[in-house]
PDB file of N, CA and C in Angstrom:
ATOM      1  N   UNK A   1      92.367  11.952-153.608  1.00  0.00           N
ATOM      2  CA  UNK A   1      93.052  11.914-152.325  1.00  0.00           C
ATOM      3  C   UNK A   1      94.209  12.899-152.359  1.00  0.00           C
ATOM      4  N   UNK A   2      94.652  14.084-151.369  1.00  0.00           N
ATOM      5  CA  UNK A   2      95.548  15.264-151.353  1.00  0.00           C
ATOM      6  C   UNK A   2      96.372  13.939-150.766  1.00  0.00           C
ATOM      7  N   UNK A   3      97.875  15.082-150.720  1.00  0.00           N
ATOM      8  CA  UNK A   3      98.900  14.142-150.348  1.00  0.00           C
ATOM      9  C   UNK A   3      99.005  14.648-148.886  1.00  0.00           C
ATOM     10  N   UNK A   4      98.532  15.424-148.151  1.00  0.00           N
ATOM     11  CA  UNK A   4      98.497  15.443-146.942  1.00  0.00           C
ATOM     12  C   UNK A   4      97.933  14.351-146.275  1.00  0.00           C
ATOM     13  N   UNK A   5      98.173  14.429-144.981  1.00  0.00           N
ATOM     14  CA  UNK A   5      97.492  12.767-144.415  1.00  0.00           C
ATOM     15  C   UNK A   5      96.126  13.489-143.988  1.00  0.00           C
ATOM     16  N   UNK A   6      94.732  12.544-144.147  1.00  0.00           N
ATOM     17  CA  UNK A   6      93.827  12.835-144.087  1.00  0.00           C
ATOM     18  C   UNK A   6      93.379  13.366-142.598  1.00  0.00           C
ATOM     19  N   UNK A   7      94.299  13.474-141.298  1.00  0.00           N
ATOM     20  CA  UNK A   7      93.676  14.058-140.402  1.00  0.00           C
ATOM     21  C   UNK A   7      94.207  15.294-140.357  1.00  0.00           C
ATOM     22  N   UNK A   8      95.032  15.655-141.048  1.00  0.00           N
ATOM     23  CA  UNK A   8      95.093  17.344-141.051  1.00  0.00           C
ATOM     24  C   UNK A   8      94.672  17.986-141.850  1.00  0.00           C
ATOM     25  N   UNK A   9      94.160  18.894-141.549  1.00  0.00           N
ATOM     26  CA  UNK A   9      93.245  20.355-142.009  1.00  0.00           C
ATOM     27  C   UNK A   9      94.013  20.817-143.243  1.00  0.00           C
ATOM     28  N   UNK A  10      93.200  21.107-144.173  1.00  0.00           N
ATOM     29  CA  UNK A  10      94.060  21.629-145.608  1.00  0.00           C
ATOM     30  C   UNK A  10      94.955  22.850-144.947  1.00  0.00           C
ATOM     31  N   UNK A  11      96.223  23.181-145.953  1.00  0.00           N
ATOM     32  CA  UNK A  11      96.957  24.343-145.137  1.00  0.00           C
ATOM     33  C   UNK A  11      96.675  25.698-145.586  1.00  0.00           C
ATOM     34  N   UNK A  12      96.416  26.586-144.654  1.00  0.00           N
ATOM     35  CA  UNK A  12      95.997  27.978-145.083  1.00  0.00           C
ATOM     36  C   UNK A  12      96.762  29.027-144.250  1.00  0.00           C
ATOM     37  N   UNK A  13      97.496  29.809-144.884  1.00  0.00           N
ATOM     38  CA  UNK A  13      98.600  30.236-143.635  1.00  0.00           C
ATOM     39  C   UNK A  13      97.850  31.519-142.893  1.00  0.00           C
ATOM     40  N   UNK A  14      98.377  31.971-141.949  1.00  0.00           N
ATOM     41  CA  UNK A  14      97.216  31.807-140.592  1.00  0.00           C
ATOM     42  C   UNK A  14      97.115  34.068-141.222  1.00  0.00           C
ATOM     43  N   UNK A  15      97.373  34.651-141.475  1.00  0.00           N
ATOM     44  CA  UNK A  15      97.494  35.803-142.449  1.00  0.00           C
ATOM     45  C   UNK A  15      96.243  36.092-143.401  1.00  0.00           C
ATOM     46  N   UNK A  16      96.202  35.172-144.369  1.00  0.00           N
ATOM     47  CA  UNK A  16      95.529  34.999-145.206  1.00  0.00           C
ATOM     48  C   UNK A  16      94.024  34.314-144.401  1.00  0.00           C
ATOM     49  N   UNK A  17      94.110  33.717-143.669  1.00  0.00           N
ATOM     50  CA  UNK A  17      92.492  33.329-143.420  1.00  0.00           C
ATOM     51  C   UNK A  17      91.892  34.311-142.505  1.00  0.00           C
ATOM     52  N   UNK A  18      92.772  35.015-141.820  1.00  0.00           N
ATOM     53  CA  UNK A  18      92.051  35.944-140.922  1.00  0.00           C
ATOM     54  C   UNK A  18      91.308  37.181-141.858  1.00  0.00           C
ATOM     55  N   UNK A  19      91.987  37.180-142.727  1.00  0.00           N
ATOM     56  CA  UNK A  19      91.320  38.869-144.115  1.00  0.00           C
ATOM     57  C   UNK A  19      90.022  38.267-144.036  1.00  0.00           C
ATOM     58  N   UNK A  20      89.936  36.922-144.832  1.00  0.00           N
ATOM     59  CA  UNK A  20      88.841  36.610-145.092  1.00  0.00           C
ATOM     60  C   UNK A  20      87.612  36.835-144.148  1.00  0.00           C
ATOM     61  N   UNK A  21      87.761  36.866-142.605  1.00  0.00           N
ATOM     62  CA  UNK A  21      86.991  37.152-142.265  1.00  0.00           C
ATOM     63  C   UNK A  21      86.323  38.264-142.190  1.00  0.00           C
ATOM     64  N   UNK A  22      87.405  39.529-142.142  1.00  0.00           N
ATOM     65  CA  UNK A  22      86.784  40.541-142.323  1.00  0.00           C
ATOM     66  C   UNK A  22      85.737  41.432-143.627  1.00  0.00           C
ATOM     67  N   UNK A  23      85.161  41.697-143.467  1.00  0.00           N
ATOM     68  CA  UNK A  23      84.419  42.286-144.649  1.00  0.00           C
ATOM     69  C   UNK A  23      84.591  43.512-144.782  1.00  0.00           C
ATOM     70  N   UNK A  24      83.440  43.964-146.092  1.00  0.00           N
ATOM     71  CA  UNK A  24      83.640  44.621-146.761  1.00  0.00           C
ATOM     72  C   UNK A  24      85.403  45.436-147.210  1.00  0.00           C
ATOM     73  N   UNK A  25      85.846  44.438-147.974  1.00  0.00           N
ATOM     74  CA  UNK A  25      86.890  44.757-148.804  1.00  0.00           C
ATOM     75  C   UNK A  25      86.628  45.190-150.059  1.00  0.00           C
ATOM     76  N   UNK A  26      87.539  46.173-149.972  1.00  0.00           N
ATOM     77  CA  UNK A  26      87.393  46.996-151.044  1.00  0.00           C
ATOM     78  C   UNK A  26      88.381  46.644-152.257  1.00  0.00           C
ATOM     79  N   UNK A  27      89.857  46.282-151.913  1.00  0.00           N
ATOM     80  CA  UNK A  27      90.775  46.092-153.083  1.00  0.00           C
ATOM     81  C   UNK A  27      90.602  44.458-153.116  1.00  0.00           C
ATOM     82  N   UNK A  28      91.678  44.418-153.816  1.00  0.00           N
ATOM     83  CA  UNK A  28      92.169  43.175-153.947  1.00  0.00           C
ATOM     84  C   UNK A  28      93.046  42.618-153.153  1.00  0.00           C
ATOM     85  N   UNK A  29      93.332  41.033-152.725  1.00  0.00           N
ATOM     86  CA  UNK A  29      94.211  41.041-151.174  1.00  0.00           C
ATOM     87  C   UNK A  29      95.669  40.379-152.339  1.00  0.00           C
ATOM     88  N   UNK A  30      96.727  40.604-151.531  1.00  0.00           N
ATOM     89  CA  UNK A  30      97.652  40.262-152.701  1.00  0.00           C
ATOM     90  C   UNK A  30      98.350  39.353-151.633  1.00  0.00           C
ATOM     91  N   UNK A  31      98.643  38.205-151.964  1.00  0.00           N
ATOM     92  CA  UNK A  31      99.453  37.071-151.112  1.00  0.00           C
ATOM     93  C   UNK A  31     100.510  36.674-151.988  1.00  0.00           C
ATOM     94  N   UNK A  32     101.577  36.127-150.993  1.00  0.00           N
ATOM     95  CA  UNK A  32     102.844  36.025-151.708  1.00  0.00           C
ATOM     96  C   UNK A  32     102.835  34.384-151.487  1.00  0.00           C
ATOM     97  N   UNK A  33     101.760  33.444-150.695  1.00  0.00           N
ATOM     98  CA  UNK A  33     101.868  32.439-150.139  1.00  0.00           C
ATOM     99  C   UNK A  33     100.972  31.559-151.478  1.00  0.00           C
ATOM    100  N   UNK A  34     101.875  30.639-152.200  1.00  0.00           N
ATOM    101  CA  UNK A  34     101.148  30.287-152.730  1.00  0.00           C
ATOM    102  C   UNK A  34     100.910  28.415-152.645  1.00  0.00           C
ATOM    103  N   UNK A  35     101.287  28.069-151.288  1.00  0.00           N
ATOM    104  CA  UNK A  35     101.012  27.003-150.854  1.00  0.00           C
ATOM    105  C   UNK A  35      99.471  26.939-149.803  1.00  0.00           C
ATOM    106  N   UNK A  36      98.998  27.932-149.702  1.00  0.00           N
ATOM    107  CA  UNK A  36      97.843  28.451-149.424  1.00  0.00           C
ATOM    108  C   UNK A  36      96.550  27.296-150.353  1.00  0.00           C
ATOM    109  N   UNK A  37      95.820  26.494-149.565  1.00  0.00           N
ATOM    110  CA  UNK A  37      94.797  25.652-150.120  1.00  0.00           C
ATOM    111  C   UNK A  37      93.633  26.679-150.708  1.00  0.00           C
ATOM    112  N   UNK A  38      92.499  26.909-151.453  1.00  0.00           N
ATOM    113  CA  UNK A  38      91.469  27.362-151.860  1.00  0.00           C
ATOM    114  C   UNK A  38      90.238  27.053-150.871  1.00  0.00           C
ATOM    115  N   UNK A  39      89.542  27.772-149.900  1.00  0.00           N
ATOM    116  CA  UNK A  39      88.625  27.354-149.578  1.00  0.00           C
ATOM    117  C   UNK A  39      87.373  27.803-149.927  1.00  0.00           C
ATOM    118  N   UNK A  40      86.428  26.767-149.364  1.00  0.00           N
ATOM    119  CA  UNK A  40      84.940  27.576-149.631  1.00  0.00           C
ATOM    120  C   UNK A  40      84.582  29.407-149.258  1.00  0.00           C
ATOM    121  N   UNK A  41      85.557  29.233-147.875  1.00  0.00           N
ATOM    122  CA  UNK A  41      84.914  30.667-147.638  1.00  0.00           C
ATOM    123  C   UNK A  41      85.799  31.789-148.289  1.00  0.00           C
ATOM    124  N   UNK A  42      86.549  31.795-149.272  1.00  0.00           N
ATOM    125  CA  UNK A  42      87.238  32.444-150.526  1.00  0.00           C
ATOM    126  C   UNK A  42      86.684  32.555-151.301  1.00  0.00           C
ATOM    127  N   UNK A  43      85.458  31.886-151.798  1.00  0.00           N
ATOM    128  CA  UNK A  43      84.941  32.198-153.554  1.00  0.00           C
ATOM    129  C   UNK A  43      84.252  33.537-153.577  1.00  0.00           C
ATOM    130  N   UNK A  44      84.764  33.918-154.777  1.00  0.00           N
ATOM    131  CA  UNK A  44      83.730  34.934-154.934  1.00  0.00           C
ATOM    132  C   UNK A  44      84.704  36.181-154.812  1.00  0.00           C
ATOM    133  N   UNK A  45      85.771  36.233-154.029  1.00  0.00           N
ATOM    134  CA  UNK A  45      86.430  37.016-154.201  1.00  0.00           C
ATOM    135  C   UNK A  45      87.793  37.294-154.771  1.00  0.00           C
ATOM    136  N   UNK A  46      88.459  38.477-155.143  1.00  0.00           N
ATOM    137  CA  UNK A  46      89.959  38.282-156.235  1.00  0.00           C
ATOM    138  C   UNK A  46      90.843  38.512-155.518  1.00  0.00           C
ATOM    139  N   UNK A  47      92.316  38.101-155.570  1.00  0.00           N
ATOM    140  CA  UNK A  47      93.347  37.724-154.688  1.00  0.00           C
ATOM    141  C   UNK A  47      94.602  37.806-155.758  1.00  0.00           C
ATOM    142  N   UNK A  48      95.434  38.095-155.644  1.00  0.00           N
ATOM    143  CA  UNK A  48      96.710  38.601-156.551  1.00  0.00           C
ATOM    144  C   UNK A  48      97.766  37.539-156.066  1.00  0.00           C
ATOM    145  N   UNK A  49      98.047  36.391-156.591  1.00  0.00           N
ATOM    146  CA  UNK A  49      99.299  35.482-156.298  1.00  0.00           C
ATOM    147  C   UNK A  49     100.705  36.114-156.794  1.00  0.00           C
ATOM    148  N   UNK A  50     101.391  36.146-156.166  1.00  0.00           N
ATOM    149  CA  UNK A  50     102.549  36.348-156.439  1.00  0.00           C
ATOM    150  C   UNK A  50     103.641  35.437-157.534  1.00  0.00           C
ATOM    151  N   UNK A  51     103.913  35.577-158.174  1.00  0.00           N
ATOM    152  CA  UNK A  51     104.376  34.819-159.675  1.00  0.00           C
ATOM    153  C   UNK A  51     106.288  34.817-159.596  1.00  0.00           C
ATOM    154  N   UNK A  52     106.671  35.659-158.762  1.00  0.00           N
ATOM    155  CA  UNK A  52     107.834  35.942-158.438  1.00  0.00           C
ATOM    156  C   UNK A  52     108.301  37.413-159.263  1.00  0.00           C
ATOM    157  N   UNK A  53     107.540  37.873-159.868  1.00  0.00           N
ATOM    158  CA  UNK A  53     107.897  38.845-160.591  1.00  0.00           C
ATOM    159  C   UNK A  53     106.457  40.223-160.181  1.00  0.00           C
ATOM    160  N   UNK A  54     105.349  39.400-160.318  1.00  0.00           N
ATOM    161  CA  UNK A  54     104.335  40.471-160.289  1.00  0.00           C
ATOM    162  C   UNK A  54     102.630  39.563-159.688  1.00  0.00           C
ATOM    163  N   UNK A  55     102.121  40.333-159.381  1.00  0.00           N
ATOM    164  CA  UNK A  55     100.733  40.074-158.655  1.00  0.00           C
ATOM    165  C   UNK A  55      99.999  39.707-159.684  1.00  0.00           C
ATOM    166  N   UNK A  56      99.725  38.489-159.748  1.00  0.00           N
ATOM    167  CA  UNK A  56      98.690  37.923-160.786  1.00  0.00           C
ATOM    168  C   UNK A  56      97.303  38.040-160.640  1.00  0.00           C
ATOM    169  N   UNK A  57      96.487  38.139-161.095  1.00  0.00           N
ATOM    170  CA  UNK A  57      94.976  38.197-160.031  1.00  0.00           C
ATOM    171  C   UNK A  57      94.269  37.166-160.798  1.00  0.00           C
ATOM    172  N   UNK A  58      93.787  36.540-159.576  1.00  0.00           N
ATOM    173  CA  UNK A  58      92.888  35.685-159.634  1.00  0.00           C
ATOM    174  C   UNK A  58      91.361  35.847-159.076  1.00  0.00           C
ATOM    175  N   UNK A  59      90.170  35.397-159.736  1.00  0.00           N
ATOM    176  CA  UNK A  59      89.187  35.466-159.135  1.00  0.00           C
ATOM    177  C   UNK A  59      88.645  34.160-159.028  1.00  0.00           C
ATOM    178  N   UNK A  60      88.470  34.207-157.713  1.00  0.00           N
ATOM    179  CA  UNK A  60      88.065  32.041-156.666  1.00  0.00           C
ATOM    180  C   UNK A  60      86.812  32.020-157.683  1.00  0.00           C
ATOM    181  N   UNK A  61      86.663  30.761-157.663  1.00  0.00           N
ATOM    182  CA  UNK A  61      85.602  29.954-158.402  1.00  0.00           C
ATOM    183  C   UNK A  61      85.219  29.033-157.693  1.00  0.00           C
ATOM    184  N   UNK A  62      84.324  28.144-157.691  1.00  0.00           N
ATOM    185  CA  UNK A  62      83.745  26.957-157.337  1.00  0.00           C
ATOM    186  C   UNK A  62      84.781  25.590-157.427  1.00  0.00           C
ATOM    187  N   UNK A  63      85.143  25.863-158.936  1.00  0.00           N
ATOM    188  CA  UNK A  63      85.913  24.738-159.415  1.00  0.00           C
ATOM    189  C   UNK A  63      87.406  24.558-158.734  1.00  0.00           C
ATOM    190  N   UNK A  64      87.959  25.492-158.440  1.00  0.00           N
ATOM    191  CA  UNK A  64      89.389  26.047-157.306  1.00  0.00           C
ATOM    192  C   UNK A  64      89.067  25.539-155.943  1.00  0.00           C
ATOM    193  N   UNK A  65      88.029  25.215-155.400  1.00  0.00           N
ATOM    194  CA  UNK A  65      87.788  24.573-154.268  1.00  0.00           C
ATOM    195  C   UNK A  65      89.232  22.864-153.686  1.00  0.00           C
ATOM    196  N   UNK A  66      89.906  23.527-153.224  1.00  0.00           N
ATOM    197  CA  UNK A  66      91.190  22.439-152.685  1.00  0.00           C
ATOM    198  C   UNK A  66      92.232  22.153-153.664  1.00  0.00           C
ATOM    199  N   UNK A  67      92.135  23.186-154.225  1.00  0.00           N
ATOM    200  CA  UNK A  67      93.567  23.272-154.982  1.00  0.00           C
ATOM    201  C   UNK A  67      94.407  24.012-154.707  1.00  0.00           C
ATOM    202  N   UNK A  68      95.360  24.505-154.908  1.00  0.00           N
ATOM    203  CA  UNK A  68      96.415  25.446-153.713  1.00  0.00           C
ATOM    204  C   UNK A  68      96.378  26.524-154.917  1.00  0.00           C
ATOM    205  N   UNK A  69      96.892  28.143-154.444  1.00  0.00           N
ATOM    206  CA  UNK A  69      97.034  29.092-154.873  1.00  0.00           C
ATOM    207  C   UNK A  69      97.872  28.817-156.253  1.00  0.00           C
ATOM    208  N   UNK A  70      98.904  28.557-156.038  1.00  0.00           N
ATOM    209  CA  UNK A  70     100.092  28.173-157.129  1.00  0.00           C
ATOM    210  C   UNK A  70      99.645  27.628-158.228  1.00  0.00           C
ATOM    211  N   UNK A  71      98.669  26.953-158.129  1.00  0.00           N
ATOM    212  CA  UNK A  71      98.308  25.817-159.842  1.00  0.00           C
ATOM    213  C   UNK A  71      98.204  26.954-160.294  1.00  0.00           C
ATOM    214  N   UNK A  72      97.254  28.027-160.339  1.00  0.00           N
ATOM    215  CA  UNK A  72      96.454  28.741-161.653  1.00  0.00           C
ATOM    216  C   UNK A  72      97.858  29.669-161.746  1.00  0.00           C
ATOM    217  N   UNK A  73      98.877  29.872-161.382  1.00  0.00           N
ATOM    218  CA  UNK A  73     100.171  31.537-161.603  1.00  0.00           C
ATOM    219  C   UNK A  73     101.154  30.419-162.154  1.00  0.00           C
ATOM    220  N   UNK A  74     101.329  30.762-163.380  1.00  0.00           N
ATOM    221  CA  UNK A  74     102.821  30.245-164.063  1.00  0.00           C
ATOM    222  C   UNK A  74     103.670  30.652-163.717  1.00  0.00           C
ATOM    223  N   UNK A  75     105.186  30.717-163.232  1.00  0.00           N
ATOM    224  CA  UNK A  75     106.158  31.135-162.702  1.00  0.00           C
ATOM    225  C   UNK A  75     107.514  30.699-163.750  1.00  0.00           C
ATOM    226  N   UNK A  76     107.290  30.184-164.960  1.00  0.00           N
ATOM    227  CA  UNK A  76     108.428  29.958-165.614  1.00  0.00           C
ATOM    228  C   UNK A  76     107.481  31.006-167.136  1.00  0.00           C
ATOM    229  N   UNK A  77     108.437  31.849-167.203  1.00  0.00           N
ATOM    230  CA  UNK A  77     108.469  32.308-168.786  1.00  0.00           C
ATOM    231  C   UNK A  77     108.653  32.005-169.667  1.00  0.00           C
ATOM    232  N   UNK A  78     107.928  32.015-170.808  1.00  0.00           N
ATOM    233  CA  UNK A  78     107.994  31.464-172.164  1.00  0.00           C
ATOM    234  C   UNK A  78     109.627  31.872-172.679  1.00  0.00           C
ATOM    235  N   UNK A  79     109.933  30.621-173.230  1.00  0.00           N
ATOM    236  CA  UNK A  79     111.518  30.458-174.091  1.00  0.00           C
ATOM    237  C   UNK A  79     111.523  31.578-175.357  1.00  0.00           C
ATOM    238  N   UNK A  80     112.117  32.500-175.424  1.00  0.00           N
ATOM    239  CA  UNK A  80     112.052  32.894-176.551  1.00  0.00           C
ATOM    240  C   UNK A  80     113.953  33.252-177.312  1.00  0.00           C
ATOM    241  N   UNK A  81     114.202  33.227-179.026  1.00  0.00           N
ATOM    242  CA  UNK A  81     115.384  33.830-179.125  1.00  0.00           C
ATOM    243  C   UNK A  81     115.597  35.082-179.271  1.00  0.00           C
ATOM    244  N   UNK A  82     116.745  35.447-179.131  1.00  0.00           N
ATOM    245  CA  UNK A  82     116.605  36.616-179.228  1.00  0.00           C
ATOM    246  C   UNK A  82     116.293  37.604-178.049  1.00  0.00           C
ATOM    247  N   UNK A  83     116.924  39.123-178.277  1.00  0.00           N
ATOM    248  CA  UNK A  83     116.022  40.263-177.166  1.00  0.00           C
ATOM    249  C   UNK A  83     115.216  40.922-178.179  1.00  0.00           C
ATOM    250  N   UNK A  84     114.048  40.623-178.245  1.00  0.00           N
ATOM    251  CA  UNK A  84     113.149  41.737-178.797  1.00  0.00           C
ATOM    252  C   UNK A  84     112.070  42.714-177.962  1.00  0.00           C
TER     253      UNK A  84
END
């Protein structure tokens, strides 16, 4: 069960679903929205989440079906000491 209430439509911001319709794309689409849900009509193609630093790329899967952009892009950097 999502935590949205079940009569609204997963959220897909209105930018990002219109690309999808168009075809034949050639690059990669790069979104900065990463509250953006995964839909069916996304698989198959690669999409660059924004991480706050740099365009991550992702390629949709089956299994990404209603999960939001954000799970798969880490946005906190590994702890390290030192500047090396």
């Amino acid at each position: 069960m999502s935590k949205r209430s079940s009569w609204k439509f997963n959220y897909v911001h209105e930018d990002l679903f219109q690309v999808f319709f168009v075809k034949n794309q050639s690059s990669t689409l790069k979104s900065r929205n990463r509250s953006s849900t995964i839909l069916p009509l996304f698989l198959g193609n690669d999409i660059g989440v924004y991480d706050g630093y740099t365009f991550f790329k992702l390629s949709l899967q089956s299994p990404m079906v209603g999960h939001k952009l954000g799970e798969f892009v880490r946005t906190r950097q590994t702890f390290r000491y030192g500047k090396k």
